[in-house]
N, C-alpha and C. Protein backbone atom coordinates (compact mmCIF):
# COMPACT_ATOMS: atom_id res chain seq x y z
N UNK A 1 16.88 15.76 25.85
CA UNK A 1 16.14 16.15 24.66
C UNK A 1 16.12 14.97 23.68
N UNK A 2 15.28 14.34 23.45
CA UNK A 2 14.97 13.63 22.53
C UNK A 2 14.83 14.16 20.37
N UNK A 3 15.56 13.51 19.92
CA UNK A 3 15.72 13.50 18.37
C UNK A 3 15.35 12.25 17.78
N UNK A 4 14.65 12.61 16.75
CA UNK A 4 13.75 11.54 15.46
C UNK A 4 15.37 11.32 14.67
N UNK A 5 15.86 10.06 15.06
CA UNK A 5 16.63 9.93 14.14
C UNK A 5 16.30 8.78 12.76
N UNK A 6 15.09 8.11 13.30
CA UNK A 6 15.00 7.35 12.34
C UNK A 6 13.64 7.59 11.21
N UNK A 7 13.15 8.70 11.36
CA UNK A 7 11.78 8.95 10.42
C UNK A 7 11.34 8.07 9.20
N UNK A 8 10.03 7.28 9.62
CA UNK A 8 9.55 6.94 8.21
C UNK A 8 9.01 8.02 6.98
N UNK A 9 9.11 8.15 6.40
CA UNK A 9 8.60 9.27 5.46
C UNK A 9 7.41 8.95 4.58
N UNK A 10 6.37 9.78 4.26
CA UNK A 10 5.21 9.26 3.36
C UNK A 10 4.76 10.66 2.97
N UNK A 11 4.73 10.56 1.37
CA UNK A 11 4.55 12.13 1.15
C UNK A 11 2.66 12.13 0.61
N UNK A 12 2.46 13.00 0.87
CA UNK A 12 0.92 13.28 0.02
C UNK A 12 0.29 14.33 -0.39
N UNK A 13 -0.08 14.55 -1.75
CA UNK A 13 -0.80 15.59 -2.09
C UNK A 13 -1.83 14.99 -2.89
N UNK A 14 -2.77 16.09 -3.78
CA UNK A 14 -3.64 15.89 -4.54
C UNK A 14 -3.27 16.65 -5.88
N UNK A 15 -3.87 15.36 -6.74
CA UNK A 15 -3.64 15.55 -8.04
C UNK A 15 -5.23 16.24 -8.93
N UNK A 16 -4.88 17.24 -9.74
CA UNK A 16 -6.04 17.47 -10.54
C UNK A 16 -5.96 16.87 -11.63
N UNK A 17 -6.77 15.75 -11.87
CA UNK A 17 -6.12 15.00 -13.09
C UNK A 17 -7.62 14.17 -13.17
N UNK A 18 -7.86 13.89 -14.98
CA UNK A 18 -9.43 13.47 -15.05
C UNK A 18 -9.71 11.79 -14.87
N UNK A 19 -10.57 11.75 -13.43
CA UNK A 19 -10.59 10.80 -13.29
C UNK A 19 -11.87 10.00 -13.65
N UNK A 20 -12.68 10.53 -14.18
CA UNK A 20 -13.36 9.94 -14.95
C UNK A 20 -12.96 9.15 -15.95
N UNK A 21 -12.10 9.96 -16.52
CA UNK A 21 -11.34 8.99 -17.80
C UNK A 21 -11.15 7.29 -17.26
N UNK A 22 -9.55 7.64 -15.96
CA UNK A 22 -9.09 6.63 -15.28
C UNK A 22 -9.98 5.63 -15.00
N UNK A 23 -11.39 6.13 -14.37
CA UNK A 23 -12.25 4.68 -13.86
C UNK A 23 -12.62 4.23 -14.85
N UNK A 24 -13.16 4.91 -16.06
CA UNK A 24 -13.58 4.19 -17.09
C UNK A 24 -12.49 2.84 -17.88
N UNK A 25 -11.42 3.60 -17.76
CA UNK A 25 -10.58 2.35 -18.32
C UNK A 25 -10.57 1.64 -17.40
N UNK A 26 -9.97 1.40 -16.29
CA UNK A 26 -10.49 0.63 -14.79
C UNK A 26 -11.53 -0.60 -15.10
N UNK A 27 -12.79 0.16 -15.29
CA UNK A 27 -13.31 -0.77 -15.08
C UNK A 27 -13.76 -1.85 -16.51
N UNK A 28 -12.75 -1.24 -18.10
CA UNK A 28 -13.06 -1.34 -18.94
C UNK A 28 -11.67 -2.84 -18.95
N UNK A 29 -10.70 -2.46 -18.24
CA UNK A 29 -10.12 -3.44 -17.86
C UNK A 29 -10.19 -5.02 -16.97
N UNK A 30 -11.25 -4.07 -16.00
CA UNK A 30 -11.63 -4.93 -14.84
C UNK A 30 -12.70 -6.16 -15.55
N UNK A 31 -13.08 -5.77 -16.86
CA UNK A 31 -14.66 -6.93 -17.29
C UNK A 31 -14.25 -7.06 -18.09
N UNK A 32 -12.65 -6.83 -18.69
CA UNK A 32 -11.99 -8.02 -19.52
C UNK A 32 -10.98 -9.09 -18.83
N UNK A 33 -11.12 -8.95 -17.85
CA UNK A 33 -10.37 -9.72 -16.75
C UNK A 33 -10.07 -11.36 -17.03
N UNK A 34 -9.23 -12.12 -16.68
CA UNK A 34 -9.35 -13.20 -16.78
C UNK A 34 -9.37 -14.27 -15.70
N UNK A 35 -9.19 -15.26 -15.11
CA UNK A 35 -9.25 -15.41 -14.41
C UNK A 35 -7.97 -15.99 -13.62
N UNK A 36 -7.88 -15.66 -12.43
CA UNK A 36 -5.53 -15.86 -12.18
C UNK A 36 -5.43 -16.22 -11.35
N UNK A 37 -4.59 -17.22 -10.99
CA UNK A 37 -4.21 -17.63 -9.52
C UNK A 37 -3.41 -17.50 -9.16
N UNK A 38 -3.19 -16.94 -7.66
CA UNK A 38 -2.07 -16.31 -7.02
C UNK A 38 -1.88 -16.41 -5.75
N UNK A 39 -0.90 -16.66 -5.18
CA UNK A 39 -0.60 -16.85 -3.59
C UNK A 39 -1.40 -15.64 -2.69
N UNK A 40 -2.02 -14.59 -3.30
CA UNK A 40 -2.65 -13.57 -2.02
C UNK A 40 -4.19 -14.62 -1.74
N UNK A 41 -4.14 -13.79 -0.49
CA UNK A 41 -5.40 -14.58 0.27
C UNK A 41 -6.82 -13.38 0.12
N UNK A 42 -6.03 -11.98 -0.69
CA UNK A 42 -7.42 -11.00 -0.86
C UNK A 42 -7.73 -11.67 -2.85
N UNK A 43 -8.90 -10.44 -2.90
CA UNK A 43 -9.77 -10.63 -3.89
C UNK A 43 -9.54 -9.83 -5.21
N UNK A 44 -8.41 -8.75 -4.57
CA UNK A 44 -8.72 -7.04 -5.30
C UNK A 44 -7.87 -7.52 -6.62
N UNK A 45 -8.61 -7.44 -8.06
CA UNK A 45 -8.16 -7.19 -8.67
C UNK A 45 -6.71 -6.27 -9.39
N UNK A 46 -6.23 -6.83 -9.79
CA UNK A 46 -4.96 -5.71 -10.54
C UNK A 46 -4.69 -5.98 -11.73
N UNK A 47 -3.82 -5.22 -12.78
CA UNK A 47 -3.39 -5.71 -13.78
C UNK A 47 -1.94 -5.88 -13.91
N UNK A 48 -1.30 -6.48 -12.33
CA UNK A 48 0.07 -6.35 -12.71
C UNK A 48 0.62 -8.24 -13.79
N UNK A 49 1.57 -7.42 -14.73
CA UNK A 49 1.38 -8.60 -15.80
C UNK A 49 0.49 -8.96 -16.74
N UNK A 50 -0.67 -7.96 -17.15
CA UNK A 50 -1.27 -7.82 -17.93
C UNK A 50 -1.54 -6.74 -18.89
N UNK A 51 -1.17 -5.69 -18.13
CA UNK A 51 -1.39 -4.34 -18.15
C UNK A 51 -0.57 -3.27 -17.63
N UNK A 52 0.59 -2.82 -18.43
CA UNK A 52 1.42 -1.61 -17.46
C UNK A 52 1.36 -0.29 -18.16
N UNK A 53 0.60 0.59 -16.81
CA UNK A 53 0.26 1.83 -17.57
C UNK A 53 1.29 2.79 -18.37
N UNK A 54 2.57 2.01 -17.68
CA UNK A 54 3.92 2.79 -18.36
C UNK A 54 4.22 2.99 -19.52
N UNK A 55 3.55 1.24 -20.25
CA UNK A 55 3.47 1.35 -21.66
C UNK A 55 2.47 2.05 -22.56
N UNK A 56 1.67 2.54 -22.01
CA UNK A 56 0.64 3.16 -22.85
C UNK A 56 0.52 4.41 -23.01
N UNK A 57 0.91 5.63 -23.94
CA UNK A 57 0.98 6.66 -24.40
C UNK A 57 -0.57 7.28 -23.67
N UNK A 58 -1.27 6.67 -23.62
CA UNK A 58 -2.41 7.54 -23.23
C UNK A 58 -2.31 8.41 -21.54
N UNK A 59 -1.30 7.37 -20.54
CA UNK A 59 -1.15 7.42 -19.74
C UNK A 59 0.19 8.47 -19.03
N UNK A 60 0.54 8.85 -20.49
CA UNK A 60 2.14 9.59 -20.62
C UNK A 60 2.68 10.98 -19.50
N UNK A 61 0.98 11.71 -19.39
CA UNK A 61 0.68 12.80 -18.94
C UNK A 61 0.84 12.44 -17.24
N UNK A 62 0.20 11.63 -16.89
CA UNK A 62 -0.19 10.89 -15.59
C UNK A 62 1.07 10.40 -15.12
N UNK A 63 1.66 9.79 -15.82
CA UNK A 63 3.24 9.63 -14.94
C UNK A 63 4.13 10.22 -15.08
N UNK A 64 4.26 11.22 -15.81
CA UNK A 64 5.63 12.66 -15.61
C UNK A 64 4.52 13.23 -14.42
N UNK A 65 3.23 13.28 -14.29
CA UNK A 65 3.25 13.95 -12.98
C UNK A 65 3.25 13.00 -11.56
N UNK A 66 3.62 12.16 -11.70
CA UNK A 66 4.18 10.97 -10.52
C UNK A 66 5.34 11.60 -10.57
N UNK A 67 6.31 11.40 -11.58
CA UNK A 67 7.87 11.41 -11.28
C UNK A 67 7.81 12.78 -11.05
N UNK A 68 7.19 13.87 -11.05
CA UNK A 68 7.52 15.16 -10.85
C UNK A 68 7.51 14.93 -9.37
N UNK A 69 6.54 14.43 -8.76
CA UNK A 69 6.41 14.49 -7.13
C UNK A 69 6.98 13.55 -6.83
N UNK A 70 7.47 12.25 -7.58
CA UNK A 70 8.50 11.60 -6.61
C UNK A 70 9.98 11.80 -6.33
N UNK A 71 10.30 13.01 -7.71
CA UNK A 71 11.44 13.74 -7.62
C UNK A 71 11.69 15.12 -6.18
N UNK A 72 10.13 15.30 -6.31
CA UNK A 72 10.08 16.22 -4.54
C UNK A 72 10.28 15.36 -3.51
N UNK A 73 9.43 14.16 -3.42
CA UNK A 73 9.63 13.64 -2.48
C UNK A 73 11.07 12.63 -2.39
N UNK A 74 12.15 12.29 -3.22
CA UNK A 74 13.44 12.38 -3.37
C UNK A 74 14.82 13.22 -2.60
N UNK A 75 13.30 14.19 -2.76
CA UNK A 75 14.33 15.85 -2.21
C UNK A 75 14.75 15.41 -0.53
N UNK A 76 14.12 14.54 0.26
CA UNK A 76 13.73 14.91 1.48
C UNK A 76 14.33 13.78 1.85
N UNK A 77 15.33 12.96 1.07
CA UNK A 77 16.11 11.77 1.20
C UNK A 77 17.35 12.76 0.67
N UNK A 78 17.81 13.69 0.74
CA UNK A 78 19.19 13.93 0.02
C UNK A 78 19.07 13.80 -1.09
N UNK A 79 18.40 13.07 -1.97
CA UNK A 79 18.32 12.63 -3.51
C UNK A 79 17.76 13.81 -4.48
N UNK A 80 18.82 14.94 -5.25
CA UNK A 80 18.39 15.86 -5.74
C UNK A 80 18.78 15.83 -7.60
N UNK A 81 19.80 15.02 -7.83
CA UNK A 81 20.23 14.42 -9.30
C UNK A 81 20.08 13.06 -9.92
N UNK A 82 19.12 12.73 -9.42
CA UNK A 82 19.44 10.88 -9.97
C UNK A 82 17.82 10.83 -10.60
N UNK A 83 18.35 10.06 -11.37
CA UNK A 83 17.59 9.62 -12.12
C UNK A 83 16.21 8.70 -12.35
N UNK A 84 14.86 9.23 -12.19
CA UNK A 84 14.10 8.19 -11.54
C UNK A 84 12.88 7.70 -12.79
N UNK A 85 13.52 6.77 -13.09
CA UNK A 85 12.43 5.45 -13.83
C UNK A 85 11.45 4.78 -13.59
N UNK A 86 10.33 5.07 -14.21
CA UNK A 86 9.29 4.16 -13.66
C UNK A 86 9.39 2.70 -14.53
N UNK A 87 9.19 1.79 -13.51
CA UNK A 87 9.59 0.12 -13.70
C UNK A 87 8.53 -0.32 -13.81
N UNK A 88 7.13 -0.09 -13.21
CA UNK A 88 6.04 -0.78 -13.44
C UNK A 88 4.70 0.30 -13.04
N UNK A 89 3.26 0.10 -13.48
CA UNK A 89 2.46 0.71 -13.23
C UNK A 89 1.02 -0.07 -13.49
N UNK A 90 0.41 -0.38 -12.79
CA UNK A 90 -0.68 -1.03 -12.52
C UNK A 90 -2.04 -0.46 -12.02
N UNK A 91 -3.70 -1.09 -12.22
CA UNK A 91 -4.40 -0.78 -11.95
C UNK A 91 -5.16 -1.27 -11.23
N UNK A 92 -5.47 -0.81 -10.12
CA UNK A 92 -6.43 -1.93 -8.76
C UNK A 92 -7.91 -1.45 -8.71
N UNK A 93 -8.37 -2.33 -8.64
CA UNK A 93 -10.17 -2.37 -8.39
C UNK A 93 -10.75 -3.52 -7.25
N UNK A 94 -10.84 -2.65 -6.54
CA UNK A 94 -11.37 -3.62 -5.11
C UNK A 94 -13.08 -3.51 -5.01
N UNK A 95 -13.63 -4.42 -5.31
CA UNK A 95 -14.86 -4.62 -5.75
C UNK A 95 -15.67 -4.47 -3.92
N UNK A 96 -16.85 -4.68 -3.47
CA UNK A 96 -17.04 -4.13 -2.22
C UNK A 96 -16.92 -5.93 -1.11
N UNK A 97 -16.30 -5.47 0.03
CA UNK A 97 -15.66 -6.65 0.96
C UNK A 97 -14.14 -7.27 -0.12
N UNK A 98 -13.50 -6.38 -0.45
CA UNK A 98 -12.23 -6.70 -1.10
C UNK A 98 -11.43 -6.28 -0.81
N UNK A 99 -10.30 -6.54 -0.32
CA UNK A 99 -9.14 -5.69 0.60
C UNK A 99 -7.93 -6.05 0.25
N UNK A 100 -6.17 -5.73 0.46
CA UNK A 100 -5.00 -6.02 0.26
C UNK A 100 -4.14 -6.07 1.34
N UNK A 101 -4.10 -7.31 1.36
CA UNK A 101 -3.19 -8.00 2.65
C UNK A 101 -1.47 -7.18 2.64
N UNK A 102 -0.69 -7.21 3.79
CA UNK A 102 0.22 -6.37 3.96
C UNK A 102 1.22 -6.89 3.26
N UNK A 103 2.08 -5.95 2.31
CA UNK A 103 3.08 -6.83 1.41
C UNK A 103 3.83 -5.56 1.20
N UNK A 104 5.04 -5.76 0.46
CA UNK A 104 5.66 -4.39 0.21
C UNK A 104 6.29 -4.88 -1.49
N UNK A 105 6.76 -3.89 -1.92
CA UNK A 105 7.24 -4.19 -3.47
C UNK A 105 8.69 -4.23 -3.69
N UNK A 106 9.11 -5.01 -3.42
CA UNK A 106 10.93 -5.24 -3.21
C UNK A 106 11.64 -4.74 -5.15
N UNK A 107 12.62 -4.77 -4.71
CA UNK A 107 13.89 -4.56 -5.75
C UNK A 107 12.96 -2.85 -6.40
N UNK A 108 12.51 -2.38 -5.77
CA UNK A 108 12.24 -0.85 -6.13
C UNK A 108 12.44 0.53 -5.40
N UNK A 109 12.68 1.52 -5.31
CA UNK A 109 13.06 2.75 -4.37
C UNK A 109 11.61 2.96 -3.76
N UNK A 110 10.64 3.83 -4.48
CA UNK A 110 9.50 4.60 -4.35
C UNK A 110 8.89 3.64 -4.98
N UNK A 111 7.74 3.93 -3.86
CA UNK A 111 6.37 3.27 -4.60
C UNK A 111 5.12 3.91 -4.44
N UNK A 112 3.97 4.15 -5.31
CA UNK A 112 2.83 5.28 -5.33
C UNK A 112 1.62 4.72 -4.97
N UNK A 113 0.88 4.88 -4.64
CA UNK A 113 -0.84 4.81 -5.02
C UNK A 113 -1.70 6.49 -5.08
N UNK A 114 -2.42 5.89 -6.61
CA UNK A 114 -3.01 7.56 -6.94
C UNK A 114 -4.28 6.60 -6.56
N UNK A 115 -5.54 7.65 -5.91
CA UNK A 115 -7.20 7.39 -5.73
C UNK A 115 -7.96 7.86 -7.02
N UNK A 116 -8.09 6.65 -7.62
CA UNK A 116 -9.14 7.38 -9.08
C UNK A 116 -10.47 7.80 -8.41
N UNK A 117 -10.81 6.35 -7.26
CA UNK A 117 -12.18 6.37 -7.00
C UNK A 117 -12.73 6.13 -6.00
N UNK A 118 -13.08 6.87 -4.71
CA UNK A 118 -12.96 6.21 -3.11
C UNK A 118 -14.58 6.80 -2.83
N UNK A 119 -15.47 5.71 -2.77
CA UNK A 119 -16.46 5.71 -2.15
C UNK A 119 -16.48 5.67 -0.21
N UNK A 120 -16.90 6.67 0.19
CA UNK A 120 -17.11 6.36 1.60
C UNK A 120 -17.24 4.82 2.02
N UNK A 121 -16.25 4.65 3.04
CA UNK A 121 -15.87 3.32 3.21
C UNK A 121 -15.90 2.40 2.92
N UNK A 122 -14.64 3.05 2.04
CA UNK A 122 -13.88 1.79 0.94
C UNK A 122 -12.59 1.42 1.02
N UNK A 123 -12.40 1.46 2.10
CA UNK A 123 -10.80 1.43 3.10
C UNK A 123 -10.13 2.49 2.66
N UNK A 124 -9.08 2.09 3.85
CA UNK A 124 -7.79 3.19 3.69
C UNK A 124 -6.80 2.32 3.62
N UNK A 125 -5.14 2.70 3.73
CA UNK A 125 -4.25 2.29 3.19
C UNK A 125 -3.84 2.18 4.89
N UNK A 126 -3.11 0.90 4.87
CA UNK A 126 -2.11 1.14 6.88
C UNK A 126 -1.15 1.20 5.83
N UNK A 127 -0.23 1.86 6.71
CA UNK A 127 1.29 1.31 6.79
C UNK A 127 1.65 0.88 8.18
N UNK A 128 2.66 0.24 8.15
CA UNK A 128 3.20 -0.73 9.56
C UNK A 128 4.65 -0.33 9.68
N UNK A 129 4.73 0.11 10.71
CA UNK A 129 6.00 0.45 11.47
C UNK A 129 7.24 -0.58 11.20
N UNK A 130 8.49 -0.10 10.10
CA UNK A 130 9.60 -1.37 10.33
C UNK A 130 10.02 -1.63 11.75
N UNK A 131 9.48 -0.50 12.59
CA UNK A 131 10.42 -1.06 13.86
C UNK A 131 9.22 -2.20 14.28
N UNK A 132 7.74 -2.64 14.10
CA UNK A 132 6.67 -3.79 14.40
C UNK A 132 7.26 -4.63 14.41
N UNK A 133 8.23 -4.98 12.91
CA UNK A 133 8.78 -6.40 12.82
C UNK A 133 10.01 -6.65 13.92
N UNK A 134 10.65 -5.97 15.07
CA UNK A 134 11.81 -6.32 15.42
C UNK A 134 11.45 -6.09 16.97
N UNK A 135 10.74 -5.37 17.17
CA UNK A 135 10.63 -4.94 18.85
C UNK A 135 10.21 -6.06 19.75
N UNK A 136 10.81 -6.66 20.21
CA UNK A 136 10.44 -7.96 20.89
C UNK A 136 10.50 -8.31 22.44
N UNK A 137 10.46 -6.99 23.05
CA UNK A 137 10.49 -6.75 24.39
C UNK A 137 9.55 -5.24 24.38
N UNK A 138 8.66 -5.36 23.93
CA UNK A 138 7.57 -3.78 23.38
C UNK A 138 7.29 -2.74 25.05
N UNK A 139 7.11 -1.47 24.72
CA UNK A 139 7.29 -0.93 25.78
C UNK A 139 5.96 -0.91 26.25
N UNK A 140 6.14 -0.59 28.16
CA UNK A 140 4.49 -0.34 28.23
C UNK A 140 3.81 1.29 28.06
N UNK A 141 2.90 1.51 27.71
CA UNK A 141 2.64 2.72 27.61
C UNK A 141 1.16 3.13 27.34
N UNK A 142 1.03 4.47 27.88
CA UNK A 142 -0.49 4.61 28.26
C UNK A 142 -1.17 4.91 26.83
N UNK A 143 -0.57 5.84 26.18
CA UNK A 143 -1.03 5.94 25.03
C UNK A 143 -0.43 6.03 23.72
N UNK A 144 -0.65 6.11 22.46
CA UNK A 144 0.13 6.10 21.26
C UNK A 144 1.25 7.16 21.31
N UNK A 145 2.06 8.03 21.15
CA UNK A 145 3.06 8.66 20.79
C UNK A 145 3.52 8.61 19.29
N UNK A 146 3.89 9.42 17.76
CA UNK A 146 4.58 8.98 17.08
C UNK A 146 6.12 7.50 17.43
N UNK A 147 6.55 8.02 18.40
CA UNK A 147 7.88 7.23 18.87
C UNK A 147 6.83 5.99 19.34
N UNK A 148 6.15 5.25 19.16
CA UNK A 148 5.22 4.16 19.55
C UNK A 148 4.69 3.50 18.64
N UNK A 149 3.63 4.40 17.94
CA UNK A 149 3.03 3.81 17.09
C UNK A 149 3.46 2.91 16.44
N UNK A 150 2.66 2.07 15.74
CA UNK A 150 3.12 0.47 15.05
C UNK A 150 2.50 0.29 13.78
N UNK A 151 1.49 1.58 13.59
CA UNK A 151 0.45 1.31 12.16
C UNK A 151 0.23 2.54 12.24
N UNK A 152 0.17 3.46 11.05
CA UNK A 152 -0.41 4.40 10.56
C UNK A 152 -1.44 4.63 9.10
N UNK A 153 -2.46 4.98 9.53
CA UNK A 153 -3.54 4.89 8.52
C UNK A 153 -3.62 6.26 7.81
N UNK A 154 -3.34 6.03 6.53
CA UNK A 154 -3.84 7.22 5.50
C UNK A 154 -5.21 7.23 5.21
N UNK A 155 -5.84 8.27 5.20
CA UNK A 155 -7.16 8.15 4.78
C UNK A 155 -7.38 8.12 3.15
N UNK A 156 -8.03 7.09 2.46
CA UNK A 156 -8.21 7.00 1.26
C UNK A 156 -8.85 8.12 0.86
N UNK A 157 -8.82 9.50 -0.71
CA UNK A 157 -9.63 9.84 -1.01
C UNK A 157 -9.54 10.01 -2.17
N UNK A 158 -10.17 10.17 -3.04
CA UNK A 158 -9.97 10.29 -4.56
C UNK A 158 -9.03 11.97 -4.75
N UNK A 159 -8.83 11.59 -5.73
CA UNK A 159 -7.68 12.44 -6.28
C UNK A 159 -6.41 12.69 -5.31
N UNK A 160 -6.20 11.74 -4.20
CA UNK A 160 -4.92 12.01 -3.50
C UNK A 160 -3.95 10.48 -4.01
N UNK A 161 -2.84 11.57 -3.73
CA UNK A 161 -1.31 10.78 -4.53
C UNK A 161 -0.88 10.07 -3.39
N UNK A 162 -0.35 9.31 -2.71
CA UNK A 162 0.45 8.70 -1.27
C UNK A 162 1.61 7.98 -2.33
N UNK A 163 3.10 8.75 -1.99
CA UNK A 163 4.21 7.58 -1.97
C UNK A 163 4.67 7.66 -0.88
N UNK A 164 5.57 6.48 -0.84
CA UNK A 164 6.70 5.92 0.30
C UNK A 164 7.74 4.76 -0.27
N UNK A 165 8.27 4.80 0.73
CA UNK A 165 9.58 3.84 0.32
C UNK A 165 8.90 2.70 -0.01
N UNK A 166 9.39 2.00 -1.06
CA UNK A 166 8.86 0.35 -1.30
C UNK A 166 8.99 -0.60 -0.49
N UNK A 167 9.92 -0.34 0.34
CA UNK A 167 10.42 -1.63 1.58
C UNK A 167 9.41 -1.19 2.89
N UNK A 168 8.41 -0.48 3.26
CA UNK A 168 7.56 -0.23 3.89
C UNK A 168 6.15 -0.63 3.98
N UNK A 169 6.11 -1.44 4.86
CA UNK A 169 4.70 -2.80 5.01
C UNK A 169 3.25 -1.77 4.62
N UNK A 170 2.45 -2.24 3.97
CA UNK A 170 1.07 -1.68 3.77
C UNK A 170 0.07 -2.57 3.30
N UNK A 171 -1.08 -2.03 3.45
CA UNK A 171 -2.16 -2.97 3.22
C UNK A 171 -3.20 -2.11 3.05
N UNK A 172 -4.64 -2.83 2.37
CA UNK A 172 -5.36 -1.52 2.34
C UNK A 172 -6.81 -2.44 3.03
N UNK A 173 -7.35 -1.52 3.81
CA UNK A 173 -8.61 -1.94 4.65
C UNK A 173 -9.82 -2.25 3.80
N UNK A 174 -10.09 -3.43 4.14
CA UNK A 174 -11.57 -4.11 3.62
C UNK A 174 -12.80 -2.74 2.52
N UNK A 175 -13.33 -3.07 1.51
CA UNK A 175 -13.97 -2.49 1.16
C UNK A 175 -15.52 -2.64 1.28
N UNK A 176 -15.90 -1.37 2.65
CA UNK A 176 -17.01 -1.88 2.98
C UNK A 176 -18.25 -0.65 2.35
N UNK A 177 -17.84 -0.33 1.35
CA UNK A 177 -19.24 0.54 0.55
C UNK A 177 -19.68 -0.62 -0.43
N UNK A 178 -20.77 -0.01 -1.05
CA UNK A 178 -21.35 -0.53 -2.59
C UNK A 178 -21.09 -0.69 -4.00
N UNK A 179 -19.63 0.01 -3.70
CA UNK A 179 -19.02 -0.12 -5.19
C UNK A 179 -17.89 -0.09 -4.67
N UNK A 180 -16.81 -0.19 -6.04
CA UNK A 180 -15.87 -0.66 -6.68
C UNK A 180 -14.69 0.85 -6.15
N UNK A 181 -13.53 0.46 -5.21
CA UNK A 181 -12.83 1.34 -5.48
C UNK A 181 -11.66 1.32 -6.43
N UNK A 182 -11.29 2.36 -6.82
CA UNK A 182 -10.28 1.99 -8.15
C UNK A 182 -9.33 3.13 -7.75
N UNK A 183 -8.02 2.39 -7.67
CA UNK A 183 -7.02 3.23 -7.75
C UNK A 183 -5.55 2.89 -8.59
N UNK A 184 -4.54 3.48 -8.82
CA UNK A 184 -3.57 3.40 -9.59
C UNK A 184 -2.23 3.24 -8.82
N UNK A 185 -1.21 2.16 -9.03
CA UNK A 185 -0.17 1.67 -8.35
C UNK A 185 0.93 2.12 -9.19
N UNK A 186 1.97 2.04 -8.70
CA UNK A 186 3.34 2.53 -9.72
C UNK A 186 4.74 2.23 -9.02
N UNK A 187 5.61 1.43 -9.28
CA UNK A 187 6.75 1.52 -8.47
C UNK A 187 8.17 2.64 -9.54
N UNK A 188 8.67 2.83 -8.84
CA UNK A 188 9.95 3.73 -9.43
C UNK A 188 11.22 3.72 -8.80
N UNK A 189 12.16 3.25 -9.75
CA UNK A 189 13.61 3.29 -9.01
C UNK A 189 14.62 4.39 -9.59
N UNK A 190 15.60 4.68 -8.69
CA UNK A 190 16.18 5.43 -8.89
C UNK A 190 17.76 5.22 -9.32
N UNK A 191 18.30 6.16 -10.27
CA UNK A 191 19.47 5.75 -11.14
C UNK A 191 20.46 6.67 -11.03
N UNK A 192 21.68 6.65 -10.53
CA UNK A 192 22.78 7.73 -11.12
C UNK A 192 23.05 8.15 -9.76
């Protein structure tokens, strides 16, 4: 009998929350932009270091309902009393053929992406298997299995929440519609 002893975890629901508002600042942010240079090899705008939604009272509502669900999704790690802080919160706009190369967000527990704005194919999010980076004798096999797989794709859609652990590889697929997708980033660590 075979047992999952090592499960990656990725929680998801949908948020009712006005996203009209969100794109408008989005993109009210995005065309005050400046111009930045940075070691990524994608295009997609963000405002990390310019802009953290943590600090802004307008945004107050929007992240007690992050930490409400990252305190559920906490639950499912043993983690039922500790204390969880949001450390940073950012805004992404991937303009169309704009995508995010695979990276993860170190020195943090949980990390979020909310969908303000997902035009039909405007990518989705992979995540990459920690066991990808180490398997170096790979098995042969006819077809995918969970116990196999090496990439799992969330489907992008507006108003859905996706966290996961921060130390978990992701990237988000090329944006191949006519507009601008816009979504909301957030990392959160945990205390106590």
């Amino acid at each position: 009998m075979s047992i999952a002893y090592f499960p990656t975890l990725i929680y998801e629901t949908e948020l009712d929350v006005d996203n009209i508002s969100l794109h408008e600042k989005a993109i009210e942010l995005y065309n005050k932009r400046s111009p930045v240079s940075t070691s990524w090899f994608c295009d997609t705008f963000n405002t990390i270091g310019t802009y953290d939604i943590t600090n802004d009272s307008s945004f107050s509502e929007f992240v007690e309902t992050i930490m409400h669900h990252t305190k559920i999704f906490a639950k499912d790690y043993g983690i039922s009393n500790a204390t969880i802080k949001s450390k940073e919160g950012w805004i992404n706009v991937a303009m169309p053929n704009e995508y995010q190369e695979f990276h993860l967000h170190p020195n943090n527990h949980f990390s979020m992406v909310y969908y303000v704005s997902v035009p039909e194919n405007s990518g989705n999010i992979i995540f990459r298997s920690p066991e990808s980076n180490t398997d170096m004798f790979q098995l042969p096999f006819g077809h995918e299995t969970l116990a196999t797989m090496k990439t799992a794709t969330i489907k992008s859609k507006t108003g859905k929440l996706v966290i996961f652990r921060s130390n978990l590889l992701h990237m988000v697929e090329k944006n191949k519609s006519s507009s601008e997708r816009v979504s909301i980033s957030m990392n959160v660590v945990l205390e106590g």
